[in-house]
Protein backbone atom coordinates (compact mmCIF):
# COMPACT_ATOMS: atom_id res chain seq x y z
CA UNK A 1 53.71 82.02 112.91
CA UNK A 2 57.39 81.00 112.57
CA UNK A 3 59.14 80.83 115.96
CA UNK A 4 63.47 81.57 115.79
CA UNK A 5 65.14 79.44 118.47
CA UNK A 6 67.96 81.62 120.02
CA UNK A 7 71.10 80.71 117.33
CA UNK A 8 68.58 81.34 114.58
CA UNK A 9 67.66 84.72 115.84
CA UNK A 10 71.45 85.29 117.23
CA UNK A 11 72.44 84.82 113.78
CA UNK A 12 69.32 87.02 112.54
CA UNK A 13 70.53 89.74 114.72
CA UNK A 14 74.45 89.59 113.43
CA UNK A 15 72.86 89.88 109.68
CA UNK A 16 71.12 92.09 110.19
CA UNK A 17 74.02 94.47 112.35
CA UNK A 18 76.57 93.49 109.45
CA UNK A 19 74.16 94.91 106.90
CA UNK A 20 73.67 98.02 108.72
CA UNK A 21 77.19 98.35 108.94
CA UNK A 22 78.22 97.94 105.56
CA UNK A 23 75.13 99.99 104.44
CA UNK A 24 76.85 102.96 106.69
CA UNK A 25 80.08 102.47 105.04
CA UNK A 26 78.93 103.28 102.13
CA UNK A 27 77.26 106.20 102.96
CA UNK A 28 80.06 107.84 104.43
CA UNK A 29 82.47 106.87 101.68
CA UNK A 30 80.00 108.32 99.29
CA UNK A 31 80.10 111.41 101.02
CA UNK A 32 84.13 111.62 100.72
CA UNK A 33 84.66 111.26 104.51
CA UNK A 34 88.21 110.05 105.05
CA UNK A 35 90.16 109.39 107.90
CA UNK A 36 92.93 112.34 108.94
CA UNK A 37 95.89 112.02 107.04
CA UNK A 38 94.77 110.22 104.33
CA UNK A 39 94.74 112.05 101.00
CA UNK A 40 94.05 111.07 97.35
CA UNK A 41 97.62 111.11 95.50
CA UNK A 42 97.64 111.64 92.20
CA UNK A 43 99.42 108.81 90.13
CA UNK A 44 102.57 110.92 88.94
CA UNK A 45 103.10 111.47 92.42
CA UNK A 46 103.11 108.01 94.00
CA UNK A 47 106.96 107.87 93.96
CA UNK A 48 109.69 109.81 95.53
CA UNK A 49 112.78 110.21 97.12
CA UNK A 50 113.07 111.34 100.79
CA UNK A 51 116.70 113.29 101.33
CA UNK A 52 117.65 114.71 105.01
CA UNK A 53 120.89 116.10 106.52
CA UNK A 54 119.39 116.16 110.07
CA UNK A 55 121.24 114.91 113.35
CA UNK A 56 117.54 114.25 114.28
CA UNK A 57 115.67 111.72 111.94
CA UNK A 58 112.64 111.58 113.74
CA UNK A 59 110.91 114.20 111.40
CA UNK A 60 111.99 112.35 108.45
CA UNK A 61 110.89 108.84 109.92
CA UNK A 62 107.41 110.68 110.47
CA UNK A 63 107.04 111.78 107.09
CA UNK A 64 108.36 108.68 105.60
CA UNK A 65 105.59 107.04 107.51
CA UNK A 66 102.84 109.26 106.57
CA UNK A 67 103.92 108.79 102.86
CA UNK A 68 103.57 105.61 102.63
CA UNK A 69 100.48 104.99 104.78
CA UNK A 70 99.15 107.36 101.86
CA UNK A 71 100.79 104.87 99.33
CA UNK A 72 103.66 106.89 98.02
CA UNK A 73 107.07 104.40 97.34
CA UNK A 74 110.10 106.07 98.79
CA UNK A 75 113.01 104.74 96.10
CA UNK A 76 115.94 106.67 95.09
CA UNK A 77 114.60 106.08 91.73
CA UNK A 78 111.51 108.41 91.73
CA UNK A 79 110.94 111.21 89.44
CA UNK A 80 110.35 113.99 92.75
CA UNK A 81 112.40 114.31 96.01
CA UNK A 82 111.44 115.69 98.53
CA UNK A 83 114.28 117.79 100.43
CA UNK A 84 114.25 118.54 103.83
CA UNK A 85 116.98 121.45 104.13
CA UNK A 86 116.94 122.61 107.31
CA UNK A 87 115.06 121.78 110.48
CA UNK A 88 115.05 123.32 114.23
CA UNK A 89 113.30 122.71 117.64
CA UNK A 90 113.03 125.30 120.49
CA UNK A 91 111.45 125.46 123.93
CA UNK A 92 111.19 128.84 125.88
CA UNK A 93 109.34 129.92 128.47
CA UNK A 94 106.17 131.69 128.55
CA UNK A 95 105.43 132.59 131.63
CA UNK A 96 107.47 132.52 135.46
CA UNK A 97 105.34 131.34 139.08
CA UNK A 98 105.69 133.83 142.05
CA UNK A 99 109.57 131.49 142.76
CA UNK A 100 110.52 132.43 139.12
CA UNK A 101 109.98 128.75 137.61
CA UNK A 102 108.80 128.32 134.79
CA UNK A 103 105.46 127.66 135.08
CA UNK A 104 104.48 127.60 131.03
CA UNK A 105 106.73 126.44 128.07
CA UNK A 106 106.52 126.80 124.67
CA UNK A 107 107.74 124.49 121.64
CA UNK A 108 108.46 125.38 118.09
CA UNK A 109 109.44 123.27 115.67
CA UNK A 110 110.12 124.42 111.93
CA UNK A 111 111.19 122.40 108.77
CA UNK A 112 112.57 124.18 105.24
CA UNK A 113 112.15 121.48 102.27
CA UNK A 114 111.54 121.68 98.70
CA UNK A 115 110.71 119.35 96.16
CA UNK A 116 113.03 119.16 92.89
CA UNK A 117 112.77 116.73 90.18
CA UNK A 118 115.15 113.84 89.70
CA UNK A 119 117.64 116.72 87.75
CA UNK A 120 117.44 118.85 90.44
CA UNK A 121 115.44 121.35 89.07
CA UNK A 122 112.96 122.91 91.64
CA UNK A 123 109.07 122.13 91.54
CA UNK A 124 108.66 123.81 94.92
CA UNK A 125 110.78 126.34 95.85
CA UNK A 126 111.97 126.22 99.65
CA UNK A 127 109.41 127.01 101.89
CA UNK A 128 109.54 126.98 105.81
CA UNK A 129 106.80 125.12 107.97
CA UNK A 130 106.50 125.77 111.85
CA UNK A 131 104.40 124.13 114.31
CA UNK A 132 103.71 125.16 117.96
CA UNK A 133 102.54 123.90 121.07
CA UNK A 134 102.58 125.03 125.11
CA UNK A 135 102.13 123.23 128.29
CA UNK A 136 101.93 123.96 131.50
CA UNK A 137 104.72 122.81 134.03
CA UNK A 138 103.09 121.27 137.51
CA UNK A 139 105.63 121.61 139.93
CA UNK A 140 103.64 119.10 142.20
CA UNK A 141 103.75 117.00 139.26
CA UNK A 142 107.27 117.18 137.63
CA UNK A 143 106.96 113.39 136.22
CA UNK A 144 103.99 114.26 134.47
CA UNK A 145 104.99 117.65 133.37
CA UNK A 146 108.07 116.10 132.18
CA UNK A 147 106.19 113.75 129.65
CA UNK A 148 104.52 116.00 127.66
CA UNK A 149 107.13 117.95 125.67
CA UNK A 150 108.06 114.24 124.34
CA UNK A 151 104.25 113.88 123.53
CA UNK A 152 103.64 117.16 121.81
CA UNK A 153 107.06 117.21 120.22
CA UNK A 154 105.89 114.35 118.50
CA UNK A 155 102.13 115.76 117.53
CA UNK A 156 104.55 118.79 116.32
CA UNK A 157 106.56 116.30 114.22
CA UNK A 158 103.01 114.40 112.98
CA UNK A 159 101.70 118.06 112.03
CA UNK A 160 105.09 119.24 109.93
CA UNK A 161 105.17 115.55 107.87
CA UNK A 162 100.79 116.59 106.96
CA UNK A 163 101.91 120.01 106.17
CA UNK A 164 104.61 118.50 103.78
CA UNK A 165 102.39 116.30 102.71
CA UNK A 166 99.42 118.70 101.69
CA UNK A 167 102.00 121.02 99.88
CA UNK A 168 103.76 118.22 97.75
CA UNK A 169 100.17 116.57 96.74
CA UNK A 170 99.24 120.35 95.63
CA UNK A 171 102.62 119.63 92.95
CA UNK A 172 101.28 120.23 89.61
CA UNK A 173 104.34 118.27 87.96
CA UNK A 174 105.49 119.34 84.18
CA UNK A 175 103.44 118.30 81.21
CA UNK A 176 106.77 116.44 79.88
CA UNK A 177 107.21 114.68 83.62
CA UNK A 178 105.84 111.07 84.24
């Protein structure tokens, strides 16, 4: 009977853990899990341009992100751009407290883009996204009721750059296109 000393069945132990480990990556990448966000691109469309008027780039800065953590190249030399035409961000109230604060907000955020080759001509007509969200107000918590909208404004901007994402990987480019 062989007897480990403790390094040799430390060492056992971390083989055997890093086996199991890579033996579950597989699995699940054989299964087609992927993380949120992450989508399969199709090769025509791994390039584009990014155009926005906005006074607020924070939208664009989103997308841009999520495009290339999905391993698109924003250059002003791609064959697709993606415009973003037109984008707007309310807060209203929902609902009053027995002093007539407002005890509930909510925020809506919606984007109009389209997608046009490099000659202008549109793939994607414009279409208009919208994203919502509502918090409560605690008014014996204003500092923490304050923080959210900044919070969910930016899960609202996360959730418009997916939902432009989604609809430009759907793109079925030209036959004569790249």
């Amino acid at each position: 009977m062989v007897h480990l000393t403790g390094s040799q069945s430390s060492l056992q132990r971390t083989l055997v853990q890093a086996l199991l480990l890579t033996l579950l990556l597989l699995v699940i990448s054989g299964c087609g899990f992927k993380l949120r966000g992450l989508y399969d691109i199709p090769e025509s469309l791994k390039q584009v341009t990014l155009l926005s008027d906005s006074n607020d780039p924070q939208l664009e800065r989103t997308l841009e992100q999520a495009l290339e953590a999905n391993g698109v190249e924003i250059t002003s030399e791609a064959p697709y751009r993606i415009e973003l035409l037109e984008q707007r961000f309310d807060r209203r109230t929902l609902s009053l407290d027995s002093s007539a604060r407002a005890s509930e907000y909510e925020l809506r955020g919606e984007v109009t883009f389209r997608v046009t080759d490099q000659e202008g001509e549109e793939l994607l007509p414009p279409r208009t996204l919208t994203s919502e969200r509502s918090y409560n107000v605690d008014s014996a918590n204003i500092t923490a009721s304050n923080s959210q909208e900044p919070v969910l404004r930016q899960q609202m901007h996360q959730d418009l750059a997916q939902q432009i994402m989604r609809q430009y990987i759907r793109l079925r480019p030209p036959a004569s296109a790249n």
